[in-house]
PDB file of N, CA and C in Angstrom:
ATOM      1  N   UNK A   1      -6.439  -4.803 -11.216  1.00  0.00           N
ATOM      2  CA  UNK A   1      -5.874  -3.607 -10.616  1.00  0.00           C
ATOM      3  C   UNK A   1      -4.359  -3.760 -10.580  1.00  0.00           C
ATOM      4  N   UNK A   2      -3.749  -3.139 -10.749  1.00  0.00           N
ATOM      5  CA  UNK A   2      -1.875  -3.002 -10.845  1.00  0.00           C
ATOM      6  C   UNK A   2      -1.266  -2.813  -9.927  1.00  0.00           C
ATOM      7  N   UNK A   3      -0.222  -3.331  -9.291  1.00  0.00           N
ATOM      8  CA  UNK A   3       0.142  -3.451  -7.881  1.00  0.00           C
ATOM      9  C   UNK A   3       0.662  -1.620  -7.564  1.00  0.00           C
ATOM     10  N   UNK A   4       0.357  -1.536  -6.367  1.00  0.00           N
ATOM     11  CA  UNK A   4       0.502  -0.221  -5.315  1.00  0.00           C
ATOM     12  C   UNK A   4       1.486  -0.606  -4.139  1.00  0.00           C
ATOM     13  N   UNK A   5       1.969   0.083  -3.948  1.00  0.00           N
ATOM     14  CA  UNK A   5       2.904  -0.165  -2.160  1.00  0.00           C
ATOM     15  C   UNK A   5       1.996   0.442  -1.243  1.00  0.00           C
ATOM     16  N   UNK A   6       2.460   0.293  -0.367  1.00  0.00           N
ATOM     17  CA  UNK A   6       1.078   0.472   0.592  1.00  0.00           C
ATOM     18  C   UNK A   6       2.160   2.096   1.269  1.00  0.00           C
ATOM     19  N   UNK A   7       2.996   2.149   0.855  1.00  0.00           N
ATOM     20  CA  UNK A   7       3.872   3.719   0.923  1.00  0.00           C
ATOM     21  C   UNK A   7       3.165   4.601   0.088  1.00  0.00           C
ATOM     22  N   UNK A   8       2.515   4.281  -0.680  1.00  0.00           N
ATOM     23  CA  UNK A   8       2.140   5.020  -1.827  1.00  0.00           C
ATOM     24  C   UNK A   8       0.444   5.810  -1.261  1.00  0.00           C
ATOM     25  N   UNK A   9       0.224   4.779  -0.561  1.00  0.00           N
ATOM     26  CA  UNK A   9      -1.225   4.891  -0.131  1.00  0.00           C
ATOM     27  C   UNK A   9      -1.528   5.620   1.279  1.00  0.00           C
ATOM     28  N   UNK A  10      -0.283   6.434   1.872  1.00  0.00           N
ATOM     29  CA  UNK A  10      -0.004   6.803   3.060  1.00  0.00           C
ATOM     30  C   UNK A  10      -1.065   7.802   2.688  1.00  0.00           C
ATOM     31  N   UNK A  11      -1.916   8.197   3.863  1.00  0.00           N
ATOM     32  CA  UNK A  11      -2.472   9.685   3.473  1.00  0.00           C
ATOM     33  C   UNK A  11      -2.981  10.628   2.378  1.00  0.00           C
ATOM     34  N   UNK A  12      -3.465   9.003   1.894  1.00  0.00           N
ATOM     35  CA  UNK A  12      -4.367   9.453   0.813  1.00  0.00           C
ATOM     36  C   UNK A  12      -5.699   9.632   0.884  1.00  0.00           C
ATOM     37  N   UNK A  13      -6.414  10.481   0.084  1.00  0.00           N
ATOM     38  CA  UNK A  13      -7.763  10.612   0.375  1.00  0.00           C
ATOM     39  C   UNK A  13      -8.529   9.758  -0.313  1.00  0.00           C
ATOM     40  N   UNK A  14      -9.451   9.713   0.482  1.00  0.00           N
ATOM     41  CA  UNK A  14     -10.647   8.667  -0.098  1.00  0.00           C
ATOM     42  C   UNK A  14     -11.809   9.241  -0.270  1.00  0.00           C
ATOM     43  N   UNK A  15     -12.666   9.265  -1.126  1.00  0.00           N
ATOM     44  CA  UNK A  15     -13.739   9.263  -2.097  1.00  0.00           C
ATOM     45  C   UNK A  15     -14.746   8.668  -2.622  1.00  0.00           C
ATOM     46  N   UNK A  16     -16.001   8.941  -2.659  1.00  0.00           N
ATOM     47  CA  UNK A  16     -17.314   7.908  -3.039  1.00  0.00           C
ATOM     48  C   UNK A  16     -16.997   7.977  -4.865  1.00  0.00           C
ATOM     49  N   UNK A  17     -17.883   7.018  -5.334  1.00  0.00           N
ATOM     50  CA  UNK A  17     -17.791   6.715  -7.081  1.00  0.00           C
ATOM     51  C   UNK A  17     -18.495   8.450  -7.751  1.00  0.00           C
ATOM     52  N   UNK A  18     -19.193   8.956  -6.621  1.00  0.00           N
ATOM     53  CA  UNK A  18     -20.216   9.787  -6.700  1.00  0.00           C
ATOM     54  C   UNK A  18     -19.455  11.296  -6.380  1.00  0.00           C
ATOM     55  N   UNK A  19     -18.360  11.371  -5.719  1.00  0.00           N
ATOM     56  CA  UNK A  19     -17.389  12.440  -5.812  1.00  0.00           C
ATOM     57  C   UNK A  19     -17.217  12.922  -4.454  1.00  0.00           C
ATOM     58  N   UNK A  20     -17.866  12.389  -3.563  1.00  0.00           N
ATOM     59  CA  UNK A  20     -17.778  12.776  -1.783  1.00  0.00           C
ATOM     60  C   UNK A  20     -17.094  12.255  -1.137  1.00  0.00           C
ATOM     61  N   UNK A  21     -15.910  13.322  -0.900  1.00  0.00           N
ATOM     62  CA  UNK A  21     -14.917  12.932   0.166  1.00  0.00           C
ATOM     63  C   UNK A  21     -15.312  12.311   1.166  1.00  0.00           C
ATOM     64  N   UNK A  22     -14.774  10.952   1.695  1.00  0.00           N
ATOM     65  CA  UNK A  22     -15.047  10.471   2.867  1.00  0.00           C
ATOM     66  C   UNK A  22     -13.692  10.575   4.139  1.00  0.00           C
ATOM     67  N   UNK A  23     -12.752  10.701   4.130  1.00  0.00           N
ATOM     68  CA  UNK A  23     -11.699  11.179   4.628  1.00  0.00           C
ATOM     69  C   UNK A  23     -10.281  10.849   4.305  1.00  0.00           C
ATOM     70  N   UNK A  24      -9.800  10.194   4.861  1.00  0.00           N
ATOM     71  CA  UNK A  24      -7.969  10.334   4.775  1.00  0.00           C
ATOM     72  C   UNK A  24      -7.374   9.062   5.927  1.00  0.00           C
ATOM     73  N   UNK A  25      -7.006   7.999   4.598  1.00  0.00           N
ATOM     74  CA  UNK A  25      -6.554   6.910   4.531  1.00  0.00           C
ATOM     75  C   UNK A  25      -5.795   7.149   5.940  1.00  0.00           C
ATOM     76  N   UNK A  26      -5.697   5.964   7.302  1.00  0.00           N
ATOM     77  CA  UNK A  26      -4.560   6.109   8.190  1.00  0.00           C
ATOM     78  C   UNK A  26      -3.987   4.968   8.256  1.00  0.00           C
ATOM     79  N   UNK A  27      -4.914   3.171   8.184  1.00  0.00           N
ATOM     80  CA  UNK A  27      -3.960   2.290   8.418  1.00  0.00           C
ATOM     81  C   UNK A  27      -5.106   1.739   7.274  1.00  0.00           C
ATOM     82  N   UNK A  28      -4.024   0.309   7.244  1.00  0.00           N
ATOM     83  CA  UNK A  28      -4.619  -0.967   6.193  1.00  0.00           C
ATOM     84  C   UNK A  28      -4.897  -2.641   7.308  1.00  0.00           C
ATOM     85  N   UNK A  29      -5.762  -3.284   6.541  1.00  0.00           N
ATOM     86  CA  UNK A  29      -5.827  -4.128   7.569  1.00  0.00           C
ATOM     87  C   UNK A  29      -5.450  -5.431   6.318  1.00  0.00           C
ATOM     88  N   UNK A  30      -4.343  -6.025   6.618  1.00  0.00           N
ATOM     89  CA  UNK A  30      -3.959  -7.219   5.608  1.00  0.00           C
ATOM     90  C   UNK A  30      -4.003  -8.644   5.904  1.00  0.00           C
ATOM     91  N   UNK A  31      -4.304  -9.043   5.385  1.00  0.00           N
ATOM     92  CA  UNK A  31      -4.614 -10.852   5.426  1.00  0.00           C
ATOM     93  C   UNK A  31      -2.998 -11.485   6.161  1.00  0.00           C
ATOM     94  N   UNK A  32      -2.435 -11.793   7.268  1.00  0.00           N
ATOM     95  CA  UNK A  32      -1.003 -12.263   7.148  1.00  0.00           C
ATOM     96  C   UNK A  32      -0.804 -13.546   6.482  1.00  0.00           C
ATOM     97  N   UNK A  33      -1.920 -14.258   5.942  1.00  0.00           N
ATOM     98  CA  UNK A  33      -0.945 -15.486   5.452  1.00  0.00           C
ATOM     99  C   UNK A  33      -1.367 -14.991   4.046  1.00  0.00           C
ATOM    100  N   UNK A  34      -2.033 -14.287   3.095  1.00  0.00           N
ATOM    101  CA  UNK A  34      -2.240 -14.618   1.825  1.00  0.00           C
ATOM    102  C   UNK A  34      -1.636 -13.002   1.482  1.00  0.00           C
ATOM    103  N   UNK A  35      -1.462 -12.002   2.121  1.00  0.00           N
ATOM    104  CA  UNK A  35      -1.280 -10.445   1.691  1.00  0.00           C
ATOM    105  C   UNK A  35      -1.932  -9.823   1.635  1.00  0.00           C
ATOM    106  N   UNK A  36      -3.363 -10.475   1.134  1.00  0.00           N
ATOM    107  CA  UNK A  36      -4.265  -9.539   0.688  1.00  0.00           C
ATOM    108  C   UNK A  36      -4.487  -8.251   1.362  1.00  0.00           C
ATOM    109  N   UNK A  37      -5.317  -6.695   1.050  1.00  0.00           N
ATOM    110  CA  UNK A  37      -5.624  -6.018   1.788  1.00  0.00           C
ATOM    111  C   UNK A  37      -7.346  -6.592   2.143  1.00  0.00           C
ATOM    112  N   UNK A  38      -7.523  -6.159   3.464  1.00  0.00           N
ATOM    113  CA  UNK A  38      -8.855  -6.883   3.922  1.00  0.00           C
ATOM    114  C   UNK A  38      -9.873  -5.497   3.901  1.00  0.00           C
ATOM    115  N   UNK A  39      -9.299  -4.319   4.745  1.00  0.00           N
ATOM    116  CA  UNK A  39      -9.786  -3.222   5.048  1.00  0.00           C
ATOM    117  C   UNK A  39      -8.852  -1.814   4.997  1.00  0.00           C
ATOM    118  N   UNK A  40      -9.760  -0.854   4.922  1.00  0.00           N
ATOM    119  CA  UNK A  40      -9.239   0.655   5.080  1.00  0.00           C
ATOM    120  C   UNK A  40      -9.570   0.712   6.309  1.00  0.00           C
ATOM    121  N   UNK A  41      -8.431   1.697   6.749  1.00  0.00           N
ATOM    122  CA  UNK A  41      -9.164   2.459   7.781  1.00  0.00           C
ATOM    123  C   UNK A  41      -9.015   4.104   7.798  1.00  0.00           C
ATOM    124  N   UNK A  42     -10.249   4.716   7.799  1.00  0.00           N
ATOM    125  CA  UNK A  42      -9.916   5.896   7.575  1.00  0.00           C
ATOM    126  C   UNK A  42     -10.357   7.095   8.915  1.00  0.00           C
ATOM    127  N   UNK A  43      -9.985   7.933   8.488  1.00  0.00           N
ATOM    128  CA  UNK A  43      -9.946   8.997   9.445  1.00  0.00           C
ATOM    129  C   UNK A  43     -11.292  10.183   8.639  1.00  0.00           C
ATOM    130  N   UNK A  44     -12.394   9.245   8.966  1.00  0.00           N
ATOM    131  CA  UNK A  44     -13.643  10.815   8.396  1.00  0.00           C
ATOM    132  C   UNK A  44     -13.417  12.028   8.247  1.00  0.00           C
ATOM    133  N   UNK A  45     -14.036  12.525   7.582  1.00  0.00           N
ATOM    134  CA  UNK A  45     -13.900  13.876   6.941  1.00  0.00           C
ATOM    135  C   UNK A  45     -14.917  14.893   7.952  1.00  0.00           C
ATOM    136  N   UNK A  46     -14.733  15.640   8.773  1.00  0.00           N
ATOM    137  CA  UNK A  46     -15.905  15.865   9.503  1.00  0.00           C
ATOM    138  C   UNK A  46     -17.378  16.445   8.868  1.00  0.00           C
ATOM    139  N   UNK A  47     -17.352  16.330   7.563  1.00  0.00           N
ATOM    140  CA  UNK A  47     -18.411  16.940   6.758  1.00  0.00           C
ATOM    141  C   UNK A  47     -19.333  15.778   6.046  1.00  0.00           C
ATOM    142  N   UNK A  48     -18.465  14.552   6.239  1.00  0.00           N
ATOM    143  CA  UNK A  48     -18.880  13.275   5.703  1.00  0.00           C
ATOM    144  C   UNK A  48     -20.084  12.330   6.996  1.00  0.00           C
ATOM    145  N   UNK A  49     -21.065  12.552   6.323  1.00  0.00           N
ATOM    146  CA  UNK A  49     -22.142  11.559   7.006  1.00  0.00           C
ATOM    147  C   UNK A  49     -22.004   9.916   7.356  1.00  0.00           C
ATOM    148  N   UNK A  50     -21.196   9.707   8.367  1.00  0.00           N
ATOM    149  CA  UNK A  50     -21.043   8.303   8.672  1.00  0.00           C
ATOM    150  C   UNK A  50     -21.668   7.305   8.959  1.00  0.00           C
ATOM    151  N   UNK A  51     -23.266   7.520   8.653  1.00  0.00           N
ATOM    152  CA  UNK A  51     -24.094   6.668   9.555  1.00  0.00           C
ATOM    153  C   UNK A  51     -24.369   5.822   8.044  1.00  0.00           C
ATOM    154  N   UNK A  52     -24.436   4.476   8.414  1.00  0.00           N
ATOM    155  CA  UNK A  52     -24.644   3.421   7.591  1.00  0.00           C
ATOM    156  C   UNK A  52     -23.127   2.758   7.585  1.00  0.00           C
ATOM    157  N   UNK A  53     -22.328   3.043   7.540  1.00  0.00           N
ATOM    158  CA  UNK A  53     -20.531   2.885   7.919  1.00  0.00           C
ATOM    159  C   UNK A  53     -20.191   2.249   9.055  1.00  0.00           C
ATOM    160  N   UNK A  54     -19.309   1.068   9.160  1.00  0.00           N
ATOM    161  CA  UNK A  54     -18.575   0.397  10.195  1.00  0.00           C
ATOM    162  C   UNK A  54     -17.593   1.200  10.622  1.00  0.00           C
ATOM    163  N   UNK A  55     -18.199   1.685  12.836  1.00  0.00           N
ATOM    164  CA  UNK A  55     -17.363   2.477  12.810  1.00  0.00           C
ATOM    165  C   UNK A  55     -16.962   1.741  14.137  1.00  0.00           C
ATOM    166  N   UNK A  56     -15.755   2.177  14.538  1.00  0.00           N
ATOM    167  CA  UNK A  56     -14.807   1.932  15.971  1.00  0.00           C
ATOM    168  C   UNK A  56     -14.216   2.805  16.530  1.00  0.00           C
ATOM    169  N   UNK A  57     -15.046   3.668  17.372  1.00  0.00           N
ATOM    170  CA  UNK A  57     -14.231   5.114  17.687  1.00  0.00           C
ATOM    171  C   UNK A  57     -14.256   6.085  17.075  1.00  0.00           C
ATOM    172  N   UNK A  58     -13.054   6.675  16.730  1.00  0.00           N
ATOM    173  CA  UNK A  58     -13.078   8.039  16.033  1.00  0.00           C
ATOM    174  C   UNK A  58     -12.974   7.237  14.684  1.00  0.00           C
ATOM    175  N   UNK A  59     -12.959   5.880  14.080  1.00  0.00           N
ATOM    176  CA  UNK A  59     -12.159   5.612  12.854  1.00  0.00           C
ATOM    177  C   UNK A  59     -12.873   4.563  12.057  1.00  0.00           C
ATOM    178  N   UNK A  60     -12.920   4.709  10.768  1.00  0.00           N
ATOM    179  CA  UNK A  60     -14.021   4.399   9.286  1.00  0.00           C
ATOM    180  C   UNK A  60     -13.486   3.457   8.746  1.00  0.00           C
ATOM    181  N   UNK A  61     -14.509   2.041   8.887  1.00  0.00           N
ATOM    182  CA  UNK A  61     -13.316   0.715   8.363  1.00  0.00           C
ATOM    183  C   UNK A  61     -14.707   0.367   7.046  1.00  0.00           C
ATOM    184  N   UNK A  62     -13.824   0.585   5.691  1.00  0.00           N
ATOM    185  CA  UNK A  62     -14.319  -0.057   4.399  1.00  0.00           C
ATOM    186  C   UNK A  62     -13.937  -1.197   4.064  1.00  0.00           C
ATOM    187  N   UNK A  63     -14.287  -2.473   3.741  1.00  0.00           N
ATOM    188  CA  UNK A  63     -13.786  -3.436   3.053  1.00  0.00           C
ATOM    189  C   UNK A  63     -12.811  -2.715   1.725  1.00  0.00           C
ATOM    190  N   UNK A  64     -11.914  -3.458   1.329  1.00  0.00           N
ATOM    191  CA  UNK A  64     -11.361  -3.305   0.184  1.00  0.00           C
ATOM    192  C   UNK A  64     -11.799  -3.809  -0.866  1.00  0.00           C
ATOM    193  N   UNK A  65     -13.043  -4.691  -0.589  1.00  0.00           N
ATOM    194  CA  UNK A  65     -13.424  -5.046  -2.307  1.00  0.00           C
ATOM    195  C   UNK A  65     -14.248  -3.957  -2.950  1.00  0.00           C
ATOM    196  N   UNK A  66     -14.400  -2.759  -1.922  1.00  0.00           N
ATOM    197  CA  UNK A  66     -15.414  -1.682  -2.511  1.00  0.00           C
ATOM    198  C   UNK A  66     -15.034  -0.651  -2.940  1.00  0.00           C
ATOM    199  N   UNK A  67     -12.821  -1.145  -3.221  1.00  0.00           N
ATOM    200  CA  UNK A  67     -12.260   0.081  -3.781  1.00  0.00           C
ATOM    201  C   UNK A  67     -12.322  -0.166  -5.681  1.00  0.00           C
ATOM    202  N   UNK A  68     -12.933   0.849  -6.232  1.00  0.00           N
ATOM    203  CA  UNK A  68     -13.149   1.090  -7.900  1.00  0.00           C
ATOM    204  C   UNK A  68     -11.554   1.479  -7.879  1.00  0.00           C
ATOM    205  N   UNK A  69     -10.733   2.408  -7.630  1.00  0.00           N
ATOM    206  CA  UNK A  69      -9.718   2.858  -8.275  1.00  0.00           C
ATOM    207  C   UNK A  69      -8.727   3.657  -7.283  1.00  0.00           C
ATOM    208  N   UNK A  70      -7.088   3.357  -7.980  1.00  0.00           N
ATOM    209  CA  UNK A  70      -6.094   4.000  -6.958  1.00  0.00           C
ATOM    210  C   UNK A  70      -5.507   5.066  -7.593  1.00  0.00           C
ATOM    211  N   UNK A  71      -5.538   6.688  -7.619  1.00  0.00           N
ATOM    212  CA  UNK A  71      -5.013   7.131  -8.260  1.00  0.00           C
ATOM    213  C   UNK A  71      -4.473   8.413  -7.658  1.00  0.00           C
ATOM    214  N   UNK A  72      -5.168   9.588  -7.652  1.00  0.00           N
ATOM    215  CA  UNK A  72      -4.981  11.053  -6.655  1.00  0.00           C
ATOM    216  C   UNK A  72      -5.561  10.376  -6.103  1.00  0.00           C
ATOM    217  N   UNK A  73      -6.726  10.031  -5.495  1.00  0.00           N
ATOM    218  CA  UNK A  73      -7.531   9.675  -4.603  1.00  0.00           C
ATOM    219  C   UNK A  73      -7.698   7.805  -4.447  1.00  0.00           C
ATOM    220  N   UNK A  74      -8.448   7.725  -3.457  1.00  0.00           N
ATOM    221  CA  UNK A  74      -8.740   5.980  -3.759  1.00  0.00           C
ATOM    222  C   UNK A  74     -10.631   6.368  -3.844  1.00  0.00           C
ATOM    223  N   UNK A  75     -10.538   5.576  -4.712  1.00  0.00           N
ATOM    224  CA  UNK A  75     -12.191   5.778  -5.047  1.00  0.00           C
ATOM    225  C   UNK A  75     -12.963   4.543  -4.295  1.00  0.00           C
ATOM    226  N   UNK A  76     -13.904   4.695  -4.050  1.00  0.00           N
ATOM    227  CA  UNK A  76     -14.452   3.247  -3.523  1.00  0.00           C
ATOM    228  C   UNK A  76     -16.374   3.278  -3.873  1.00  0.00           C
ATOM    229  N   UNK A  77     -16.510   2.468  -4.279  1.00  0.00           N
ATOM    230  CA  UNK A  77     -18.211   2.499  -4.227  1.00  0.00           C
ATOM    231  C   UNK A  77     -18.569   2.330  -3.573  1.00  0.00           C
ATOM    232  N   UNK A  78     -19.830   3.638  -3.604  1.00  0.00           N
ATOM    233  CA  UNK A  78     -20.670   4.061  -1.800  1.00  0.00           C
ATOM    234  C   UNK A  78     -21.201   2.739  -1.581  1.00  0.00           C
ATOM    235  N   UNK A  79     -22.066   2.215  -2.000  1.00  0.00           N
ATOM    236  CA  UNK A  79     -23.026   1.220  -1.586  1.00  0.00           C
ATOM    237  C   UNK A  79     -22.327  -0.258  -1.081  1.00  0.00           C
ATOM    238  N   UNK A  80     -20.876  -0.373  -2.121  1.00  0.00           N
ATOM    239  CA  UNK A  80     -20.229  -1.725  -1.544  1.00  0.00           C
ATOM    240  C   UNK A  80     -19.634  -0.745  -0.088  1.00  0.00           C
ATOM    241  N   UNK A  81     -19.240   0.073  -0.021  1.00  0.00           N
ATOM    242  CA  UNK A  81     -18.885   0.446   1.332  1.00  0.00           C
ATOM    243  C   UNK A  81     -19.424   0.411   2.360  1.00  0.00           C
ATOM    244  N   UNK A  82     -20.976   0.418   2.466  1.00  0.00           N
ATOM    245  CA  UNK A  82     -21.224   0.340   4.108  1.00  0.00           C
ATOM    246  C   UNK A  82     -21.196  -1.146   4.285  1.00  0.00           C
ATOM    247  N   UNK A  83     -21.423  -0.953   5.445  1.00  0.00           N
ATOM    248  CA  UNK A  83     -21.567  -2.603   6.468  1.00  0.00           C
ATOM    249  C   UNK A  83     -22.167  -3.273   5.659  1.00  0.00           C
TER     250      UNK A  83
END
């Protein structure tokens, strides 16, 4: 994958491999000693079915190894996405 700024990734929408909006990127959760990104956190889509999903409140945390692609959207595969 080709490096991104995490400016770039402000308020972006997020998306299943399958084409279903899941909502709109708000924070990142990063590794502090290695950089890595660990997690999304997103802000659901209120039309998006959250159950099977790690949730905390109002807010939708995906691992990042279940993002496929960064582009208009961040794509992520449904199935690596839930818990």
């Amino acid at each position: 994958m080709t490096r991104i700024l995490a400016r770039q990734l402000s308020k972006k929408k997020i998306m299943t491999n399958d084409g279903k909006v899941i909502g709109t990127l708000k924070n990142i959760i990063v590794d502090d000693e290695t950089g890595q990104v660990i997690d999304l956190i997103i802000h659901p889509d209120s039309s998006f079915d959250t159950s099977g999903y790690r949730l905390e409140g109002d807010k939708l945390y995906i691992n990042f190894e279940a993002v496929k692609d960064i582009k208009d959207y961040i794509v992520v595969d449904r199935y690596l996405s839930r818990k």
